[in-house]
N, C-alpha and C. Protein backbone atom coordinates (compact mmCIF):
# COMPACT_ATOMS: atom_id res chain seq x y z
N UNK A 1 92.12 86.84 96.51
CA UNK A 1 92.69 88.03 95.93
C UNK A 1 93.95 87.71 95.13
N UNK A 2 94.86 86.96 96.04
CA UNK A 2 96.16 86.55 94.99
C UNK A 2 95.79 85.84 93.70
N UNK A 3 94.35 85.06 93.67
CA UNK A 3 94.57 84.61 92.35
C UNK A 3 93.94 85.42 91.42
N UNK A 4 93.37 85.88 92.02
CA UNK A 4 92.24 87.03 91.06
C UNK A 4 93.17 87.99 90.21
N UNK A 5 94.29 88.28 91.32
CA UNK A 5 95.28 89.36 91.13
C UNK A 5 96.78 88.81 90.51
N UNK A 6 96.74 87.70 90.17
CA UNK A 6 97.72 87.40 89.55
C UNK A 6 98.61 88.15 88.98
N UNK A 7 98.18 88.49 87.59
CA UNK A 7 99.01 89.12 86.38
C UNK A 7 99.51 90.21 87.13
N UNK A 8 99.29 91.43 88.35
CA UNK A 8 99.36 92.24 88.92
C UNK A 8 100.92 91.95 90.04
N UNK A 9 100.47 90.23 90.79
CA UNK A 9 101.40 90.62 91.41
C UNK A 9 102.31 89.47 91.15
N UNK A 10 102.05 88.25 90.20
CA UNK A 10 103.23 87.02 89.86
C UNK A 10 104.25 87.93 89.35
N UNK A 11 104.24 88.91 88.29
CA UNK A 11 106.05 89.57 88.43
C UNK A 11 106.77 89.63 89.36
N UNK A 12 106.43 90.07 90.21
CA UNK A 12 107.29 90.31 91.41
C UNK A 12 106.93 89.56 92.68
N UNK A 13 106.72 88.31 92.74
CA UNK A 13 106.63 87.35 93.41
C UNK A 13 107.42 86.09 93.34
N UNK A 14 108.15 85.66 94.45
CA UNK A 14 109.14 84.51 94.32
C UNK A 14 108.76 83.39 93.10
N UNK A 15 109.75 83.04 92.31
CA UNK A 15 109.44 82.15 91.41
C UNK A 15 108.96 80.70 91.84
N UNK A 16 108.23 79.74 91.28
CA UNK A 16 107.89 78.24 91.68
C UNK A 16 107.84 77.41 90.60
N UNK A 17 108.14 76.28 90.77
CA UNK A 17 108.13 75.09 90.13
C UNK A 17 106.15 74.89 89.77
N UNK A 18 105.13 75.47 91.03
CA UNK A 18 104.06 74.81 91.29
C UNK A 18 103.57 75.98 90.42
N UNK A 19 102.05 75.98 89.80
CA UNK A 19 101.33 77.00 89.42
C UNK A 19 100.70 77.75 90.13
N UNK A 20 100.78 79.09 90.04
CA UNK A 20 100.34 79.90 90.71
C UNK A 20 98.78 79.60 91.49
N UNK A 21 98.10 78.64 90.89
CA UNK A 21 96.57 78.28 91.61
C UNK A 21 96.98 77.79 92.55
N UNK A 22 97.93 76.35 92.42
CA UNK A 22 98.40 75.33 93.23
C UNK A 22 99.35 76.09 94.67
N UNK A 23 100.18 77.38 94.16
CA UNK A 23 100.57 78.01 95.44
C UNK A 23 99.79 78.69 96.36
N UNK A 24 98.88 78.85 95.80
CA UNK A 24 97.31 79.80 96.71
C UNK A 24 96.14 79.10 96.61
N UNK A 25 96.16 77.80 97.75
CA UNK A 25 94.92 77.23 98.03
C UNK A 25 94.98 77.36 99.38
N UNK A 26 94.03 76.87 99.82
CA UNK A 26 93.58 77.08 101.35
C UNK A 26 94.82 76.64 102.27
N UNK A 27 95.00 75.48 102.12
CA UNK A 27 96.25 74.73 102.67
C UNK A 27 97.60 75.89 102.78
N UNK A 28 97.62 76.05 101.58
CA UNK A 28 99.29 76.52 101.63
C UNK A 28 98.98 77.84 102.35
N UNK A 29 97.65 78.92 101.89
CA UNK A 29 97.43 80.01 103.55
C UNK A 29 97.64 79.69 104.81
N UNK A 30 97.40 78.53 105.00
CA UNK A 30 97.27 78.03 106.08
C UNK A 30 98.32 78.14 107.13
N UNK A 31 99.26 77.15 105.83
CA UNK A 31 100.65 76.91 106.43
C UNK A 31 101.16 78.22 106.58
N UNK A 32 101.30 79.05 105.11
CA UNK A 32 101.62 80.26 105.63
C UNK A 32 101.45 81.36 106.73
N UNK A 33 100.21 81.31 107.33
CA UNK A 33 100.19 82.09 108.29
C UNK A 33 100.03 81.43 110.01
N UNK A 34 100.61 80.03 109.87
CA UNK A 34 101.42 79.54 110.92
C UNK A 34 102.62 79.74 110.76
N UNK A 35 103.39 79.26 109.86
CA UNK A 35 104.42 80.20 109.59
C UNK A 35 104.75 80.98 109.96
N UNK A 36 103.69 82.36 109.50
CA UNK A 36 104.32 83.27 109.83
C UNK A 36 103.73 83.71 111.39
N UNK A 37 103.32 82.95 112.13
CA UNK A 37 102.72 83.74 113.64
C UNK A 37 104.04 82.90 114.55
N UNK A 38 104.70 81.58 113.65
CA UNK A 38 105.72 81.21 114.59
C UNK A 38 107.24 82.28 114.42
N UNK A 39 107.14 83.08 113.49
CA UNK A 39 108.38 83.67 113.32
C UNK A 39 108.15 85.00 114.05
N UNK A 40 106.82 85.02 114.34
CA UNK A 40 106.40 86.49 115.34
C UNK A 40 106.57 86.32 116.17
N UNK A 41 106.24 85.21 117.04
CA UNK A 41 106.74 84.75 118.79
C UNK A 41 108.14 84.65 118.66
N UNK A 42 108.78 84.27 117.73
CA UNK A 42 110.23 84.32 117.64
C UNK A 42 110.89 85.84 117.59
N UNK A 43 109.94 86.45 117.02
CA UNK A 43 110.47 87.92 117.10
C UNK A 43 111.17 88.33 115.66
N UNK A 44 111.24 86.92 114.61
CA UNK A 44 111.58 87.40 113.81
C UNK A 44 111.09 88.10 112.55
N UNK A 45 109.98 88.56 112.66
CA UNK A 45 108.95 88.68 111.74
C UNK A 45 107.80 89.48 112.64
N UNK A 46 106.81 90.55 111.44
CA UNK A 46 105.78 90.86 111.88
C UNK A 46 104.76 90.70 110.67
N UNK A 47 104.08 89.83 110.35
CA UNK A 47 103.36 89.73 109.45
C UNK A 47 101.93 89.99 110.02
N UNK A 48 101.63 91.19 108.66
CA UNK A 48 100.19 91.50 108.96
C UNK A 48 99.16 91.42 107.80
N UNK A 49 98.05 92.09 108.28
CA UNK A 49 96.90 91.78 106.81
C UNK A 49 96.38 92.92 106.74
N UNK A 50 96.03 93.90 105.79
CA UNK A 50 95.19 94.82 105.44
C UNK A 50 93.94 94.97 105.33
N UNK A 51 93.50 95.15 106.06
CA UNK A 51 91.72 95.70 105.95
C UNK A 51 91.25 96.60 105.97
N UNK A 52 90.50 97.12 104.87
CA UNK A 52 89.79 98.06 104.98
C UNK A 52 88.13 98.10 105.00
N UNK A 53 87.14 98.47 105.81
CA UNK A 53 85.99 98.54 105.73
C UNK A 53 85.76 97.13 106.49
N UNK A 54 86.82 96.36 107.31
CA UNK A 54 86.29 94.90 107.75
C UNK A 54 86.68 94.08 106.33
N UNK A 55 87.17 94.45 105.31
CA UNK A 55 87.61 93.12 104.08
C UNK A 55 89.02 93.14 104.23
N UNK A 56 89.33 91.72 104.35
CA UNK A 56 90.83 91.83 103.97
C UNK A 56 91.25 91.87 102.32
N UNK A 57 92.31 92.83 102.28
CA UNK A 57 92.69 93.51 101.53
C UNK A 57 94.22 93.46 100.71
N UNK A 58 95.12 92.58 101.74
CA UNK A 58 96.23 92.37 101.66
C UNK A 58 97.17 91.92 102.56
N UNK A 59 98.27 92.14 102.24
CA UNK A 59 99.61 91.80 103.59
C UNK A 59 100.10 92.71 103.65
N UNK A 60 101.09 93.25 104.74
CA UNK A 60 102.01 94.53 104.93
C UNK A 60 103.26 93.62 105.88
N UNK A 61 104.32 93.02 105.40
CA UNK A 61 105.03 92.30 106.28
C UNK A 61 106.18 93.10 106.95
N UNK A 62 106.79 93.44 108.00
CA UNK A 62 108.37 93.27 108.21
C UNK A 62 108.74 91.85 108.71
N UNK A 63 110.34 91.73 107.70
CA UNK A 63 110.56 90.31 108.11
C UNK A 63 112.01 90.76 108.26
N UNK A 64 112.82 89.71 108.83
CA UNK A 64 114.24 89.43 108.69
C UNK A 64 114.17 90.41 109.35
N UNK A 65 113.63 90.69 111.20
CA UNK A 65 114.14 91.46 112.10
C UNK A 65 115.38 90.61 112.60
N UNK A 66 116.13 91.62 112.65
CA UNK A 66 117.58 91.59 113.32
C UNK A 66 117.45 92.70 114.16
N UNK A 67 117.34 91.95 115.49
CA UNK A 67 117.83 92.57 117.08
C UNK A 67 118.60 93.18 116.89
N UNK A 68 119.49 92.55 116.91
CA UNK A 68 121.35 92.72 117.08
C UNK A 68 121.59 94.08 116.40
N UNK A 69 120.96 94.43 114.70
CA UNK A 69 121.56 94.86 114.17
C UNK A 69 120.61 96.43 113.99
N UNK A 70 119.12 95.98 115.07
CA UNK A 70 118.21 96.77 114.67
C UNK A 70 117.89 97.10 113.25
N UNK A 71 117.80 96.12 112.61
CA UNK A 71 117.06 96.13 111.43
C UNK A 71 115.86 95.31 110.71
N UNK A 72 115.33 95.63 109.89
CA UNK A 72 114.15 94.44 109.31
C UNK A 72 113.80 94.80 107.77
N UNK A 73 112.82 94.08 107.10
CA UNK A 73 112.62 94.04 105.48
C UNK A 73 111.34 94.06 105.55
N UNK A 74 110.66 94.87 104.67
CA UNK A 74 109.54 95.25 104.58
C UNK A 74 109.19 94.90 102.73
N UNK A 75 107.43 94.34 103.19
CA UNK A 75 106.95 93.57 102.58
C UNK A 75 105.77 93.67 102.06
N UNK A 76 105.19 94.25 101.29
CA UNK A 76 103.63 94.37 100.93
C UNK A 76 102.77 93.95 99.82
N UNK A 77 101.82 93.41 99.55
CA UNK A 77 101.03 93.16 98.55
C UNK A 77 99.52 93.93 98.85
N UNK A 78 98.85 94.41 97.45
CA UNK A 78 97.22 94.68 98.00
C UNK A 78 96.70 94.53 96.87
N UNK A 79 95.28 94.46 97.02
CA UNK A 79 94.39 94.33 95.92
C UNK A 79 94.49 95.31 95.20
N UNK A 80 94.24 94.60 93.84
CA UNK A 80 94.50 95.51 92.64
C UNK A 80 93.44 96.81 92.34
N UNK A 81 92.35 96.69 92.96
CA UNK A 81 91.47 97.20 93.32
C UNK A 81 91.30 98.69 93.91
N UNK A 82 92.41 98.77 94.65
CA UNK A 82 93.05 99.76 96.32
C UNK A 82 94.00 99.83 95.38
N UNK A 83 94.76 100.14 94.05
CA UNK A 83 95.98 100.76 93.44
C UNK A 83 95.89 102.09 93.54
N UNK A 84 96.94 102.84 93.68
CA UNK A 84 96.78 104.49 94.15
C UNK A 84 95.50 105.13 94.88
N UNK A 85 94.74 104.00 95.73
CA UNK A 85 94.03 104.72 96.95
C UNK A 85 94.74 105.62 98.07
N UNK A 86 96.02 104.97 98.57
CA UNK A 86 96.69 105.92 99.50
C UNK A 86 96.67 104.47 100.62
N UNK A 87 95.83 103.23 100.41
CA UNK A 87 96.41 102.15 101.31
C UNK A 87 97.26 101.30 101.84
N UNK A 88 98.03 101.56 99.96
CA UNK A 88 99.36 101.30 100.58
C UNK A 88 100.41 102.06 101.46
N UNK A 89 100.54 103.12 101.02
CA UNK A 89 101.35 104.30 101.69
C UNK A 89 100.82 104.36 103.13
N UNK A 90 99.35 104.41 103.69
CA UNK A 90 99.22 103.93 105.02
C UNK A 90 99.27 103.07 105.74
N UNK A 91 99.34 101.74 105.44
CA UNK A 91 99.53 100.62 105.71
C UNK A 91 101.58 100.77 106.09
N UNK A 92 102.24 101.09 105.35
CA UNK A 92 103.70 100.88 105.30
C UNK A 92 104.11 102.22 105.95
N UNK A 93 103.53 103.35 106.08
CA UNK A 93 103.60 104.39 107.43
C UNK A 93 103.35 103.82 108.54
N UNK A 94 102.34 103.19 108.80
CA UNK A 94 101.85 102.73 110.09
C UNK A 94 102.57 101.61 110.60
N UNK A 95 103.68 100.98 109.80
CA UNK A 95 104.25 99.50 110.42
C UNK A 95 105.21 99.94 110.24
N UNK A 96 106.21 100.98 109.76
CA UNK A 96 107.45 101.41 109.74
C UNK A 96 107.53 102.31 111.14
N UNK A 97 106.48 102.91 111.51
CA UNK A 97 106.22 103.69 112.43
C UNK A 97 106.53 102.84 113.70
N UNK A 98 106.06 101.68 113.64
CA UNK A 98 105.77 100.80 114.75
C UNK A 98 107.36 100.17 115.16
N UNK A 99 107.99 99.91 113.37
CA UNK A 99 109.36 99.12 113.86
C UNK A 99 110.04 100.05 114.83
N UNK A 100 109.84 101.21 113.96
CA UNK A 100 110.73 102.60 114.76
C UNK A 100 110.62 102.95 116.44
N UNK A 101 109.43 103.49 116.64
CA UNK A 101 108.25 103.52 117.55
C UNK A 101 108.58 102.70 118.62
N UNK A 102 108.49 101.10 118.36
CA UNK A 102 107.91 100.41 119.20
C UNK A 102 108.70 99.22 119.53
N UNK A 103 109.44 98.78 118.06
CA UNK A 103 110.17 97.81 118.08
C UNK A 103 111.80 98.19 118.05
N UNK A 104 111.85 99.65 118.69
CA UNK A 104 113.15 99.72 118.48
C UNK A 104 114.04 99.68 117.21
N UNK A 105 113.96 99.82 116.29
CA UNK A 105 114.77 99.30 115.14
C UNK A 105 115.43 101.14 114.49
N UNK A 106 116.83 100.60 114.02
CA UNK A 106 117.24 101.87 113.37
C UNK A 106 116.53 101.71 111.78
N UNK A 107 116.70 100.58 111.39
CA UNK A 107 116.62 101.16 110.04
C UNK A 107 115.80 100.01 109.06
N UNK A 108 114.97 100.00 108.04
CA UNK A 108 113.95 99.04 107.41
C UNK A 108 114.29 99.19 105.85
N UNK A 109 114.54 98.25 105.33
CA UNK A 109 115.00 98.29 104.04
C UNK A 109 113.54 97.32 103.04
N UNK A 110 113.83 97.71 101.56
CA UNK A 110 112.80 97.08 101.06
C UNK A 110 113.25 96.90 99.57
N UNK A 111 113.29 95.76 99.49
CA UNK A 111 114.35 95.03 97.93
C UNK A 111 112.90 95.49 97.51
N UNK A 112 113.10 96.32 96.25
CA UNK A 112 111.62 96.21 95.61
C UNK A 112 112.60 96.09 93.97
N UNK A 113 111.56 95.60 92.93
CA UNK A 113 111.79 94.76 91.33
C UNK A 113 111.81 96.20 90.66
N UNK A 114 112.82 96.58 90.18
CA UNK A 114 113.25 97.60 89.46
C UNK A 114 112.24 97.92 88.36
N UNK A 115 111.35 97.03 87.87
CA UNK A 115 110.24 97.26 87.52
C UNK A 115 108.95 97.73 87.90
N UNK A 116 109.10 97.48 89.35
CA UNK A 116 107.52 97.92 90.09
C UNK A 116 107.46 98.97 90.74
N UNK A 117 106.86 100.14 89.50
CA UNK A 117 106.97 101.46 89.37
C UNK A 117 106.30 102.01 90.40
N UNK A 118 104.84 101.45 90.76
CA UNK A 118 104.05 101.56 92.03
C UNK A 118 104.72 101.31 93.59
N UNK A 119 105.23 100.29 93.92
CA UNK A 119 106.56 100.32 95.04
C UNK A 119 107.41 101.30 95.10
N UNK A 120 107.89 101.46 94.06
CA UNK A 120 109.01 102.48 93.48
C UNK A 120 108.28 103.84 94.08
N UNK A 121 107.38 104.39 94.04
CA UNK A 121 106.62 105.38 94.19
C UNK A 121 106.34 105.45 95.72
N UNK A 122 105.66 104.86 96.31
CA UNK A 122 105.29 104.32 97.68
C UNK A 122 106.66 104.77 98.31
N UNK A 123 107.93 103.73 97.75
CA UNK A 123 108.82 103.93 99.28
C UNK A 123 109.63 105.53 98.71
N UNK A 124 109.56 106.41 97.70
CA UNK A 124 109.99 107.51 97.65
C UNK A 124 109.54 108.06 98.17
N UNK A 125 107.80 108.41 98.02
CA UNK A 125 106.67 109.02 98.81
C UNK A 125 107.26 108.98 100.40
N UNK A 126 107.29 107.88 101.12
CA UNK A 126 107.77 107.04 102.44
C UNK A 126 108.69 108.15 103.01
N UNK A 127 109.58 108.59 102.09
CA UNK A 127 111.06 108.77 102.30
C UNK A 127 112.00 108.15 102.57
N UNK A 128 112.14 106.87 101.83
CA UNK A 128 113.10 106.74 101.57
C UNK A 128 113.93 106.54 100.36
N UNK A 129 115.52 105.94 100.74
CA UNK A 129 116.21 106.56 100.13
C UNK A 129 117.03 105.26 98.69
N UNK A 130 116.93 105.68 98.05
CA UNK A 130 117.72 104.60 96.43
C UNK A 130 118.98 104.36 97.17
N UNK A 131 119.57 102.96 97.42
CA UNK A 131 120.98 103.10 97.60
C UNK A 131 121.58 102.48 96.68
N UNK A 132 120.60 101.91 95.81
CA UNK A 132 121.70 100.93 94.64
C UNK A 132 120.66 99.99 94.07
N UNK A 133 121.40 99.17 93.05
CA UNK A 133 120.57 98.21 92.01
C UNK A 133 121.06 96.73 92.49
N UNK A 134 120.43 95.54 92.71
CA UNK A 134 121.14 94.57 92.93
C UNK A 134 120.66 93.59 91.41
N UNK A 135 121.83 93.49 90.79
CA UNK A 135 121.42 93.14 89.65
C UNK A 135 121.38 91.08 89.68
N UNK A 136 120.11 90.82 89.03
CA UNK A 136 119.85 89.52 89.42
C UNK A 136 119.56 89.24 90.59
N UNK A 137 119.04 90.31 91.82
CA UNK A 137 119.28 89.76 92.54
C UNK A 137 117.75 88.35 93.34
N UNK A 138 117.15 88.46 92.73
CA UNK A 138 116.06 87.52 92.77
C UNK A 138 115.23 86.67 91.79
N UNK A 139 114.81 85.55 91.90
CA UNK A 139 113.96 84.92 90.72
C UNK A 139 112.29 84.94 91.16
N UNK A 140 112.22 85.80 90.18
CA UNK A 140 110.76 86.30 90.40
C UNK A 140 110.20 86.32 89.23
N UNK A 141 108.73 85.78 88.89
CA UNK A 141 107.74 85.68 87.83
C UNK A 141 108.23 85.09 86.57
N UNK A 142 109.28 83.87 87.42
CA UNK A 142 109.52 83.33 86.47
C UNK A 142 111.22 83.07 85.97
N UNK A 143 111.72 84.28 86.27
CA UNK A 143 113.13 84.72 86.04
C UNK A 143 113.92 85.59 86.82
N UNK A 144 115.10 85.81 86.43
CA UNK A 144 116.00 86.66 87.30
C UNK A 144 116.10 88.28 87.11
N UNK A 145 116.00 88.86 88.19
CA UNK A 145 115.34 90.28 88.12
C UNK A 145 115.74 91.30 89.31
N UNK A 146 116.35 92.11 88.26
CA UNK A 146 117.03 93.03 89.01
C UNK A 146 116.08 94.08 90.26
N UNK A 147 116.91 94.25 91.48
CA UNK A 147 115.97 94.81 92.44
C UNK A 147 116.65 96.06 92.59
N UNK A 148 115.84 97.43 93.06
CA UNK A 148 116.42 98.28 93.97
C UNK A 148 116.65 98.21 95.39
N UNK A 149 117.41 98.16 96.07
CA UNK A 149 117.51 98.80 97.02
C UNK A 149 117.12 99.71 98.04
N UNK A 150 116.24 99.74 98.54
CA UNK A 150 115.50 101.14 98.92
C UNK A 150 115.40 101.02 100.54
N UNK A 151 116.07 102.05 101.31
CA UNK A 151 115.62 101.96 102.53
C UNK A 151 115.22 103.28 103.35
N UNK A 152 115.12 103.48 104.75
CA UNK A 152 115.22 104.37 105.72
C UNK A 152 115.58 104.19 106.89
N UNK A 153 116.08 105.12 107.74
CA UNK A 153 116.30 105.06 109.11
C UNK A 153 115.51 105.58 110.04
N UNK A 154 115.72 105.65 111.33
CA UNK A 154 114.58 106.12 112.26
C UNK A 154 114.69 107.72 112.15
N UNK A 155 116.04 108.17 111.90
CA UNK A 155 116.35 109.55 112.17
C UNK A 155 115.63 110.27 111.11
N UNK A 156 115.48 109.64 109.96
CA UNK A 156 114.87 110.57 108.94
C UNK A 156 113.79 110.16 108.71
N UNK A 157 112.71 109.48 109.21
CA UNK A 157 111.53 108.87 109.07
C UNK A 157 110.59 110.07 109.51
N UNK A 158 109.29 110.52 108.61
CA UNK A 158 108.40 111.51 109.47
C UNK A 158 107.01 110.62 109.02
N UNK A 159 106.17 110.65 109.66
CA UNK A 159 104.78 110.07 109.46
C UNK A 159 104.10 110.72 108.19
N UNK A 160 103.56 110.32 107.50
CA UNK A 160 102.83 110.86 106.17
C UNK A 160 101.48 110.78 106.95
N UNK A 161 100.95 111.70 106.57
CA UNK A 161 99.49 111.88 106.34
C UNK A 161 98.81 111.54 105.22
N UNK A 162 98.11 110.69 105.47
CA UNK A 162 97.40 110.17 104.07
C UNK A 162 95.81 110.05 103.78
């Protein structure tokens, strides 16, 4: 899917030295999702995958849980395919629900690319809230690129129906 889906999601994906084929081969999944199941026993991370109908479909991550501070960063990609189905918006209800819910957490923030009008949409939909622009604050698809800010807390969080 990531390579299929390139042009869709290399904008707003960490920049690399390697080509986008060479970052998405079997291997580097691999690593990645040892990776990420060791940062889940650690507690610092919840990385998940999207399926719908039994196909996987995507990722829905929270990362950079902080205990201490009850907080975490939320993370999603999906097939270009599933654009304005309503899978994303359920997918990121259902794991914001959970930080809140389950994992205790006050509040989930989500750097999204001041360009990615579809994110942009999603975490308003979400409810949450613009707190600011971080300008430059990431190198993504290549270059440096300004992010919003976007988060919520538990107190104002309500479940969407979707």
């Amino acid at each position: 899917l990531r390579i299929r889906d390139q042009e869709f999601i290399e904008p707003y994906w960490v920049s690399s030295d390697l080509t986008w084929s060479d970052r998405h081969t079997e291997a580097v999944w691999i690593r990645e999702c040892l990776r990420g199941r060791a940062e889940a026993v650690a507690g610092n991370a919840l990385p998940l995958v999207i399926e719908v109908d039994g196909e996987f479909t995507g990722q829905c991550n929270l990362e950079w849980i902080d205990h201490h501070n009850s907080t975490g960063e939320l993370g999603i990609w999906l097939d270009s395919t599933l654009a304005k189905s309503g899978v994303a918006l359920t997918a990121i209800n259902l794991l914001v629900g959970y930080a809140f819910d389950e994992l205790g957490l006050q509040r989930v923030s989500a750097p999204i690319s001041a360009k990615n009008n579809a994110a942009r949409a999603v975490a308003a939909h979400l409810g949450c809230t613009l707190e600011g622009t971080m300008h430059d604050f990431m190198d993504v698809g290549g270059h440096r690129s300004d992010h919003e800010l976007w988060a919520i807390t538990s107190d104002r969080f309500t479940r969407k129906h979707t």
